[in-house]
PDB file of N, CA and C in Angstrom:
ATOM      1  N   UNK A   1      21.270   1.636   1.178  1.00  0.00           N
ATOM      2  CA  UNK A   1      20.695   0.511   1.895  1.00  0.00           C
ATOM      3  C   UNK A   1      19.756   1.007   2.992  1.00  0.00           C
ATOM      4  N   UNK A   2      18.649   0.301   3.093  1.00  0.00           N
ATOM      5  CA  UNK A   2      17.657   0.886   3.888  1.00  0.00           C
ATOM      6  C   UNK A   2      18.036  -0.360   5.404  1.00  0.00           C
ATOM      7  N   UNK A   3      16.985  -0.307   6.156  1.00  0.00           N
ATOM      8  CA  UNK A   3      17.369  -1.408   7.279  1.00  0.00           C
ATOM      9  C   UNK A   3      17.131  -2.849   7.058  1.00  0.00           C
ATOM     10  N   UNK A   4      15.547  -3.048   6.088  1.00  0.00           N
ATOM     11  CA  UNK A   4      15.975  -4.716   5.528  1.00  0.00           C
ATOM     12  C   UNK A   4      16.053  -4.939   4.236  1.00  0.00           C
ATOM     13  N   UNK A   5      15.971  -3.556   3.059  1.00  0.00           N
ATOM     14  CA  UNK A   5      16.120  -3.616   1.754  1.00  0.00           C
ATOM     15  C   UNK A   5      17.394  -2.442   1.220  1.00  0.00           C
ATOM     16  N   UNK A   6      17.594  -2.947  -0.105  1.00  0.00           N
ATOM     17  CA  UNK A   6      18.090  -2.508  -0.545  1.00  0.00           C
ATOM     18  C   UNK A   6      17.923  -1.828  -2.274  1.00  0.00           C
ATOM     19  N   UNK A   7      18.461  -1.106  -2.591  1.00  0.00           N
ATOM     20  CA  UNK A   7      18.157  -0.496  -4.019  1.00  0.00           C
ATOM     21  C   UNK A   7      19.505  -0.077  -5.120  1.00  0.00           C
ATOM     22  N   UNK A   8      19.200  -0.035  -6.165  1.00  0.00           N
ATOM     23  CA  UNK A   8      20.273   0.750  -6.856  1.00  0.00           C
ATOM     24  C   UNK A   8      19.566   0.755  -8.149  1.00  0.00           C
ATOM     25  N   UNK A   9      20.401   1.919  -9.264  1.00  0.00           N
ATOM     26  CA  UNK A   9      20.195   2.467 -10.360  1.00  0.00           C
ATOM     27  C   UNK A   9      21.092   2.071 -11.542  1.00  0.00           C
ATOM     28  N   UNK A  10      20.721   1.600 -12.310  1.00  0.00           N
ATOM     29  CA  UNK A  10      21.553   1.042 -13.492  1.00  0.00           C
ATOM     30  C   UNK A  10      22.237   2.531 -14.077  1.00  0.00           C
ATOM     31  N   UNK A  11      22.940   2.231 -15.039  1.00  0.00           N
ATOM     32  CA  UNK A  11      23.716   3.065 -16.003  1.00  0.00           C
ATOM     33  C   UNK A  11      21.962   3.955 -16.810  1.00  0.00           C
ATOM     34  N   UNK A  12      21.464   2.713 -17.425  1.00  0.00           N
ATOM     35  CA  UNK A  12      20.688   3.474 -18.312  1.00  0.00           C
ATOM     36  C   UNK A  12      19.495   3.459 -17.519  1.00  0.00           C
ATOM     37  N   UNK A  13      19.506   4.104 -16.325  1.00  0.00           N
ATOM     38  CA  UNK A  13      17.888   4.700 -15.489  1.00  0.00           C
ATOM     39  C   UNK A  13      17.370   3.599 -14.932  1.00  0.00           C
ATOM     40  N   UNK A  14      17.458   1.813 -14.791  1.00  0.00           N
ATOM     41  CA  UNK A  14      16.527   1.238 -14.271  1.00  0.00           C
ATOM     42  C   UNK A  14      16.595   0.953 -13.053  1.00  0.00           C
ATOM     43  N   UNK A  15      15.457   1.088 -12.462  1.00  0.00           N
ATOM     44  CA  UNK A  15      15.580   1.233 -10.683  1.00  0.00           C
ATOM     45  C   UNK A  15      15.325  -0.465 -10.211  1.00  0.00           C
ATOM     46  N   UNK A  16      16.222  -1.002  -9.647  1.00  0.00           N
ATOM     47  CA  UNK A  16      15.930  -2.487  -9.144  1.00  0.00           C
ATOM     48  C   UNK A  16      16.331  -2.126  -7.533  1.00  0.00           C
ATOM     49  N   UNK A  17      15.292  -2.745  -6.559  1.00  0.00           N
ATOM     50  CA  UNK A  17      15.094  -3.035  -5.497  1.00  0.00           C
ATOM     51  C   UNK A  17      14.997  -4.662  -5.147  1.00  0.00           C
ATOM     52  N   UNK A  18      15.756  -5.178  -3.614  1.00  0.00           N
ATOM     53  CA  UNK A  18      15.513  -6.226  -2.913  1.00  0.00           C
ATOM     54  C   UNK A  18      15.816  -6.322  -1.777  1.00  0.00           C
ATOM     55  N   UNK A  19      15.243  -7.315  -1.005  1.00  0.00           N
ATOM     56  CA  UNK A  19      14.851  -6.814   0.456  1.00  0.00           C
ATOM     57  C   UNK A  19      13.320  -7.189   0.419  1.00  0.00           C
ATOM     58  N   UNK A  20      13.216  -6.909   2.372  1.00  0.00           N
ATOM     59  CA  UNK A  20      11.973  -6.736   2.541  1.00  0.00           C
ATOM     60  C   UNK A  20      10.798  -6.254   1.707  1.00  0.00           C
ATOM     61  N   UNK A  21       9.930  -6.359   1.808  1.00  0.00           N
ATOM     62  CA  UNK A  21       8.342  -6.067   1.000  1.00  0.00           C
ATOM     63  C   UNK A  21       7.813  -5.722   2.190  1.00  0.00           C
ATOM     64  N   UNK A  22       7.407  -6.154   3.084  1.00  0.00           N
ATOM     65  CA  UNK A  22       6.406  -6.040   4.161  1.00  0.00           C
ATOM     66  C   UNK A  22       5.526  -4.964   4.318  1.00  0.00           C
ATOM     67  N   UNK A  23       6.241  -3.702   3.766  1.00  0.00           N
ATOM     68  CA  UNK A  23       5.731  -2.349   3.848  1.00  0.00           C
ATOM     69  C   UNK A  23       5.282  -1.709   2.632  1.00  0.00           C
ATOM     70  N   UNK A  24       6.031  -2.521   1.182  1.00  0.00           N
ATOM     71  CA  UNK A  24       6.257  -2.202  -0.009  1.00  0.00           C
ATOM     72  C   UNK A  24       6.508  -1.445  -0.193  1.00  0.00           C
ATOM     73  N   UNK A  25       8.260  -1.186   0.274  1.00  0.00           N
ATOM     74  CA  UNK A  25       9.320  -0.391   0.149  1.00  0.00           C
ATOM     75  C   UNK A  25      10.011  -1.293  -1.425  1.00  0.00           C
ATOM     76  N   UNK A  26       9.516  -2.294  -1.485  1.00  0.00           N
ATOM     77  CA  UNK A  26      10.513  -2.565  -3.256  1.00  0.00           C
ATOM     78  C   UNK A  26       9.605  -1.848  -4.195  1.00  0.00           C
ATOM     79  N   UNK A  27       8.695  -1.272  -4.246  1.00  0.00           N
ATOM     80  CA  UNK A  27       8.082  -0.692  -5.310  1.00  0.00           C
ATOM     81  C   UNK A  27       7.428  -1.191  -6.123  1.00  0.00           C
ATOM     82  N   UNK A  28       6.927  -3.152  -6.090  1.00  0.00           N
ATOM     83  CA  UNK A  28       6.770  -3.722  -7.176  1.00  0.00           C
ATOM     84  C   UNK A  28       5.220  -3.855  -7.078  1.00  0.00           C
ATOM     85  N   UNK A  29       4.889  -4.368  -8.440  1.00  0.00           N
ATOM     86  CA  UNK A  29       3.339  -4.547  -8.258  1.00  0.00           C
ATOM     87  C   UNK A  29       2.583  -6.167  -7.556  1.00  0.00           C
ATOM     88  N   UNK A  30       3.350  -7.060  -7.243  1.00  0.00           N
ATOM     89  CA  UNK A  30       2.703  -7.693  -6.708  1.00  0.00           C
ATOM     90  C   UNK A  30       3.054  -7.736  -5.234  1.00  0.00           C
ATOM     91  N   UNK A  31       1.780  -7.228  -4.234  1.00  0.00           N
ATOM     92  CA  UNK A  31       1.660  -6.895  -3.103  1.00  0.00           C
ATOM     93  C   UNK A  31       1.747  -8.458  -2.128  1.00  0.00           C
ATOM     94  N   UNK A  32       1.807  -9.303  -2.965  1.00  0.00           N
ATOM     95  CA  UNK A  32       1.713 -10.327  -1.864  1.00  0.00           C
ATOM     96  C   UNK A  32       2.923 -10.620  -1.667  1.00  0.00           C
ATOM     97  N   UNK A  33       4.199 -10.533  -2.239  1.00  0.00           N
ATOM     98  CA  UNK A  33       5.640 -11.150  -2.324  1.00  0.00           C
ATOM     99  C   UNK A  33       6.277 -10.297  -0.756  1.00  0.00           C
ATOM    100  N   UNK A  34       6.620 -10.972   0.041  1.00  0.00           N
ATOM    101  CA  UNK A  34       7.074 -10.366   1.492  1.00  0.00           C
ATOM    102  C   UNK A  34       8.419  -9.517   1.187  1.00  0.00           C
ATOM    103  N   UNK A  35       9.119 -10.895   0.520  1.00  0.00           N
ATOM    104  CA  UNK A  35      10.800 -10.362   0.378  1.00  0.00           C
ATOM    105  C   UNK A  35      11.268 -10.678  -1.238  1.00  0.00           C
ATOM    106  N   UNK A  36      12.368 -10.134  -1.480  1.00  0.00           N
ATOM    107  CA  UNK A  36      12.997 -10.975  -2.439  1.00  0.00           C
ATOM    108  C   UNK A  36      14.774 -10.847  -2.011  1.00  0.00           C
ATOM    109  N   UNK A  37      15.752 -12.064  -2.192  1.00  0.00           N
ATOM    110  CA  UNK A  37      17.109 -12.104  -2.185  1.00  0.00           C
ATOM    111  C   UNK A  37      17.676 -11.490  -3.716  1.00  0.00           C
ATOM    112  N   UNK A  38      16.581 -11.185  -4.753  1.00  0.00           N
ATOM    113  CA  UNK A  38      17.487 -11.284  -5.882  1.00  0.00           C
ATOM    114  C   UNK A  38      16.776  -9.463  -6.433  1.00  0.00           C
ATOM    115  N   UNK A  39      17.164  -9.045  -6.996  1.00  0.00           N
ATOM    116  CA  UNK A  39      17.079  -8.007  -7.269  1.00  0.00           C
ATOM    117  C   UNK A  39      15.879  -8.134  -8.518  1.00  0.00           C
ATOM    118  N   UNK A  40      14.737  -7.093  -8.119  1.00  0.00           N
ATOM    119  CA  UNK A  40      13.775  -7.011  -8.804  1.00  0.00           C
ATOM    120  C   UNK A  40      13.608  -5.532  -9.632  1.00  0.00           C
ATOM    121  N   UNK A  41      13.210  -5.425 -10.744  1.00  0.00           N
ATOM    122  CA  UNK A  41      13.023  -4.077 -11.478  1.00  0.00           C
ATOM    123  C   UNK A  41      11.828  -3.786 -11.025  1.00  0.00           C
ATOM    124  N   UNK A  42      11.991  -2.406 -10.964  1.00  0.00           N
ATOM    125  CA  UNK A  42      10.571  -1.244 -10.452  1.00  0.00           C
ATOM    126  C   UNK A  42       9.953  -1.248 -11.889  1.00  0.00           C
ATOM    127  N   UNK A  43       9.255  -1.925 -12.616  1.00  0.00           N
ATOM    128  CA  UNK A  43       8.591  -2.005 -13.896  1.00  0.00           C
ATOM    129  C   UNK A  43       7.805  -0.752 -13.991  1.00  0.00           C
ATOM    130  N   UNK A  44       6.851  -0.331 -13.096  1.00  0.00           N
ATOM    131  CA  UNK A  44       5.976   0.476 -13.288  1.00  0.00           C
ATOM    132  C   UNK A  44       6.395   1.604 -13.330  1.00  0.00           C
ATOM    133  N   UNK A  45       8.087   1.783 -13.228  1.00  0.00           N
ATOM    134  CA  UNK A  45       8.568   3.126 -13.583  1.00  0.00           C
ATOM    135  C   UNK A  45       8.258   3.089 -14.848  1.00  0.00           C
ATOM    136  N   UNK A  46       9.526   2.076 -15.153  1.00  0.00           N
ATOM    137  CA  UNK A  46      10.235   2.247 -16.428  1.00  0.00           C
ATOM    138  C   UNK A  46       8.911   2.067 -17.549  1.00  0.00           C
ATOM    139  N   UNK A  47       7.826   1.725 -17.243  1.00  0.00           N
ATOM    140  CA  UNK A  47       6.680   1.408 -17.943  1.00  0.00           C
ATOM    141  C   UNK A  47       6.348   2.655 -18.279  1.00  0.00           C
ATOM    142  N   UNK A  48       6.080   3.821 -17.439  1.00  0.00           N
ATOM    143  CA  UNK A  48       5.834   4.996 -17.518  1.00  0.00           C
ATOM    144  C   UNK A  48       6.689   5.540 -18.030  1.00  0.00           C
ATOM    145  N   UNK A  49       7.906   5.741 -18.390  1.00  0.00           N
ATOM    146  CA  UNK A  49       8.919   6.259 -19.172  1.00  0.00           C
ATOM    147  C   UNK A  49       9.956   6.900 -18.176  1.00  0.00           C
ATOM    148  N   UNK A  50       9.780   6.625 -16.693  1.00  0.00           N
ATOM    149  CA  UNK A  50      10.793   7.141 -15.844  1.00  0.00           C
ATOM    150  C   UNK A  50      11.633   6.415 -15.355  1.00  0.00           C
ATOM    151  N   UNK A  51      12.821   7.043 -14.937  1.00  0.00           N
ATOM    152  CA  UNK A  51      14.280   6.840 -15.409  1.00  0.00           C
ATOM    153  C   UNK A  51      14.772   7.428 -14.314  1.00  0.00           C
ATOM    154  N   UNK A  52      15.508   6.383 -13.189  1.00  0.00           N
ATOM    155  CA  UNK A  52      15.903   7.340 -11.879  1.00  0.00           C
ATOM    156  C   UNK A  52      17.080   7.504 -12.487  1.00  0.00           C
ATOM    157  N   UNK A  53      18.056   8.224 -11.342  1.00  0.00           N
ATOM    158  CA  UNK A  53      19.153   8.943 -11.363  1.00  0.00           C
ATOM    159  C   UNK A  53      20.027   8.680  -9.722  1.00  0.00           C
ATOM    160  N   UNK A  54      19.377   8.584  -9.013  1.00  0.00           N
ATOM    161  CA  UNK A  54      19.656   8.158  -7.616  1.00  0.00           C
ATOM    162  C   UNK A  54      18.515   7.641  -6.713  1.00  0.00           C
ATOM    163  N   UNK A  55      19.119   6.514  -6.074  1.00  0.00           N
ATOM    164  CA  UNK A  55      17.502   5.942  -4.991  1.00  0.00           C
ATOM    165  C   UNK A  55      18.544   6.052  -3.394  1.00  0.00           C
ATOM    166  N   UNK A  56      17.679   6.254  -2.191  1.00  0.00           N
ATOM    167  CA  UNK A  56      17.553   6.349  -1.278  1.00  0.00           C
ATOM    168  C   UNK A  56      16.830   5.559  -0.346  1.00  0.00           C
ATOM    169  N   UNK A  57      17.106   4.391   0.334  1.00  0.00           N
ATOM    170  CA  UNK A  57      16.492   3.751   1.050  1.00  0.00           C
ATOM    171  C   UNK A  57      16.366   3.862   2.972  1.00  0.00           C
ATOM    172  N   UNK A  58      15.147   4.084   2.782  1.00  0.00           N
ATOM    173  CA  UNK A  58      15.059   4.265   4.434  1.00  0.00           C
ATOM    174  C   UNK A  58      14.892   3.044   5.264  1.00  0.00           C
ATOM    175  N   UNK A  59      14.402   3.466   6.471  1.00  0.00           N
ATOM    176  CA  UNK A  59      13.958   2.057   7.389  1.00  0.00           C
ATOM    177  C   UNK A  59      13.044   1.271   6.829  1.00  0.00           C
ATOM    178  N   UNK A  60      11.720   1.703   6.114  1.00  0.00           N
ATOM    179  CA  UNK A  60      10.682   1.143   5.423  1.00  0.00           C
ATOM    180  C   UNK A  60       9.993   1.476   4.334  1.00  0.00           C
ATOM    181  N   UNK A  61      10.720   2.669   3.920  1.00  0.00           N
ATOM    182  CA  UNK A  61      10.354   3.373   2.670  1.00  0.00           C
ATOM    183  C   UNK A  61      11.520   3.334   1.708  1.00  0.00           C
ATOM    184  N   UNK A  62      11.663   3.881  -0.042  1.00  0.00           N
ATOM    185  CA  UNK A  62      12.487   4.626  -0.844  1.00  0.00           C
ATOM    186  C   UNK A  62      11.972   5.216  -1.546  1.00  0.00           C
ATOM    187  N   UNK A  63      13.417   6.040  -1.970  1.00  0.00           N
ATOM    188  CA  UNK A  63      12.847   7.278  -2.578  1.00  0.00           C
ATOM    189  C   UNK A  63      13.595   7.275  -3.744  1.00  0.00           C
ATOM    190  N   UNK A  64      13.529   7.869  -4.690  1.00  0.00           N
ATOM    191  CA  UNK A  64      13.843   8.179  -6.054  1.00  0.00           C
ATOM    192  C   UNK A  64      14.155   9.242  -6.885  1.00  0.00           C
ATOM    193  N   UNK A  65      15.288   9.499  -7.029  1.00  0.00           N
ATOM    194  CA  UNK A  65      15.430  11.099  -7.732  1.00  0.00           C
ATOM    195  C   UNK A  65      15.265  10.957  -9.101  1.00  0.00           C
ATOM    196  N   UNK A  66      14.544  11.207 -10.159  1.00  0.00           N
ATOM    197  CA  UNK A  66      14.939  10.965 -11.769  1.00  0.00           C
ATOM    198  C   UNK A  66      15.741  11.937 -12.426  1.00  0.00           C
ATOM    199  N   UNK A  67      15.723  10.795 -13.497  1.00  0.00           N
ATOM    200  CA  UNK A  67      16.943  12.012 -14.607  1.00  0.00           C
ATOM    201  C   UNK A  67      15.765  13.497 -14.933  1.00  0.00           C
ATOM    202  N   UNK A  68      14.344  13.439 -14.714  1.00  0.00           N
ATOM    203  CA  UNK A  68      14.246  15.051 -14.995  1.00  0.00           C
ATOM    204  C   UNK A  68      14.214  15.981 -13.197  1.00  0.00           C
ATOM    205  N   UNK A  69      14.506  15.291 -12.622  1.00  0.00           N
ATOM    206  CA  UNK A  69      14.284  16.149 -10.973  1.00  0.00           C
ATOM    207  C   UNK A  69      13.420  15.850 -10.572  1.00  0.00           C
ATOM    208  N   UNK A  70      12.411  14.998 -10.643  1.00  0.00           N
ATOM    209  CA  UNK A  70      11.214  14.855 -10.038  1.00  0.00           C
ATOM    210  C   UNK A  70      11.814  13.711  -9.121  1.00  0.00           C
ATOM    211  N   UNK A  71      10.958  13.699  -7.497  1.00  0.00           N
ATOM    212  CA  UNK A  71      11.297  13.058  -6.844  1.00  0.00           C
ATOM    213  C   UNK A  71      10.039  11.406  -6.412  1.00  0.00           C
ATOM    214  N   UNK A  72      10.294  10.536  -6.098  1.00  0.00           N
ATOM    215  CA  UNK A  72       9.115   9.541  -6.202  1.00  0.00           C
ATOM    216  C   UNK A  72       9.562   8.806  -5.015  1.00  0.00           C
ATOM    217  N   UNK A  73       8.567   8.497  -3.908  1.00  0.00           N
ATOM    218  CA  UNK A  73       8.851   7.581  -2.785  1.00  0.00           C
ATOM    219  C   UNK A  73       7.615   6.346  -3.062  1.00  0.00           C
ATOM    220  N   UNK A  74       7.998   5.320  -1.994  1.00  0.00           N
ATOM    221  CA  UNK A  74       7.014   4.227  -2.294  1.00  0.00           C
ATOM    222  C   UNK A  74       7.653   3.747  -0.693  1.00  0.00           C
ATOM    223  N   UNK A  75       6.646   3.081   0.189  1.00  0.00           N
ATOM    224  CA  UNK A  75       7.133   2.157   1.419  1.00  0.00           C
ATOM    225  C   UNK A  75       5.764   2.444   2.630  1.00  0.00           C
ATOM    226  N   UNK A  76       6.067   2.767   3.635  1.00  0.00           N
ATOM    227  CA  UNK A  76       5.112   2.495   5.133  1.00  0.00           C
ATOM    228  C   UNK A  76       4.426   4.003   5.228  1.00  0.00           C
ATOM    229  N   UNK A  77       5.178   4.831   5.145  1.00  0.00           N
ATOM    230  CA  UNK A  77       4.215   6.383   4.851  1.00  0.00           C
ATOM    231  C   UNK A  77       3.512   6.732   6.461  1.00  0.00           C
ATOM    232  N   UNK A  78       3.963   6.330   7.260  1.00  0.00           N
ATOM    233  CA  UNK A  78       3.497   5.787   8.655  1.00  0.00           C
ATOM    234  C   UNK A  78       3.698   7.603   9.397  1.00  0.00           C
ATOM    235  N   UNK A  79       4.742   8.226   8.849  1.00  0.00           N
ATOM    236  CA  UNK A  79       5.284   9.576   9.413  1.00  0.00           C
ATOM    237  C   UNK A  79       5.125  10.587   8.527  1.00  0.00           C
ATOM    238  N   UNK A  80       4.598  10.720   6.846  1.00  0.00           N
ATOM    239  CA  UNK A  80       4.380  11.591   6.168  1.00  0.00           C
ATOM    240  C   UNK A  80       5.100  11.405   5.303  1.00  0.00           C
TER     241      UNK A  80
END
């Protein structure tokens, strides 16, 4: 759990985020949606063929470990 979103990883790799948007810490492609209460899929992973393994949510960012080790963040980027 980050400070106004939240995330988790299904059994078979799919990354769903909800919570705040403001910063676009949910990862999704439409930039205008502020928040969501209901849990949204990161499409543009799973579109690409990636498949987390663990997510990490910060104050305004997350991050993403996949099933091959590669790591993927998305959010405010404000500190590096």
């Amino acid at each position: 759990c980050g400070a106004s979103h939240s995330g988790f990883v299904t059994n078979d790799g799919h990354i769903f985020t909800f919570g705040s948007n403001i910063d676009g810490q949910l990862g999704i492609v439409d930039k205008n949606l502020n928040k969501s209460t209901a849990p949204l899929l990161v499409s543009s992973m799973l579109q690409s063929g990636i498949y987390g393994k663990q997510i990490s949510c910060g104050s305004h960012h997350t991050m993403v470990l996949t099933d091959t080790g590669s790591v993927y963040t998305w959010g405010r980027n404000t500190q590096g």
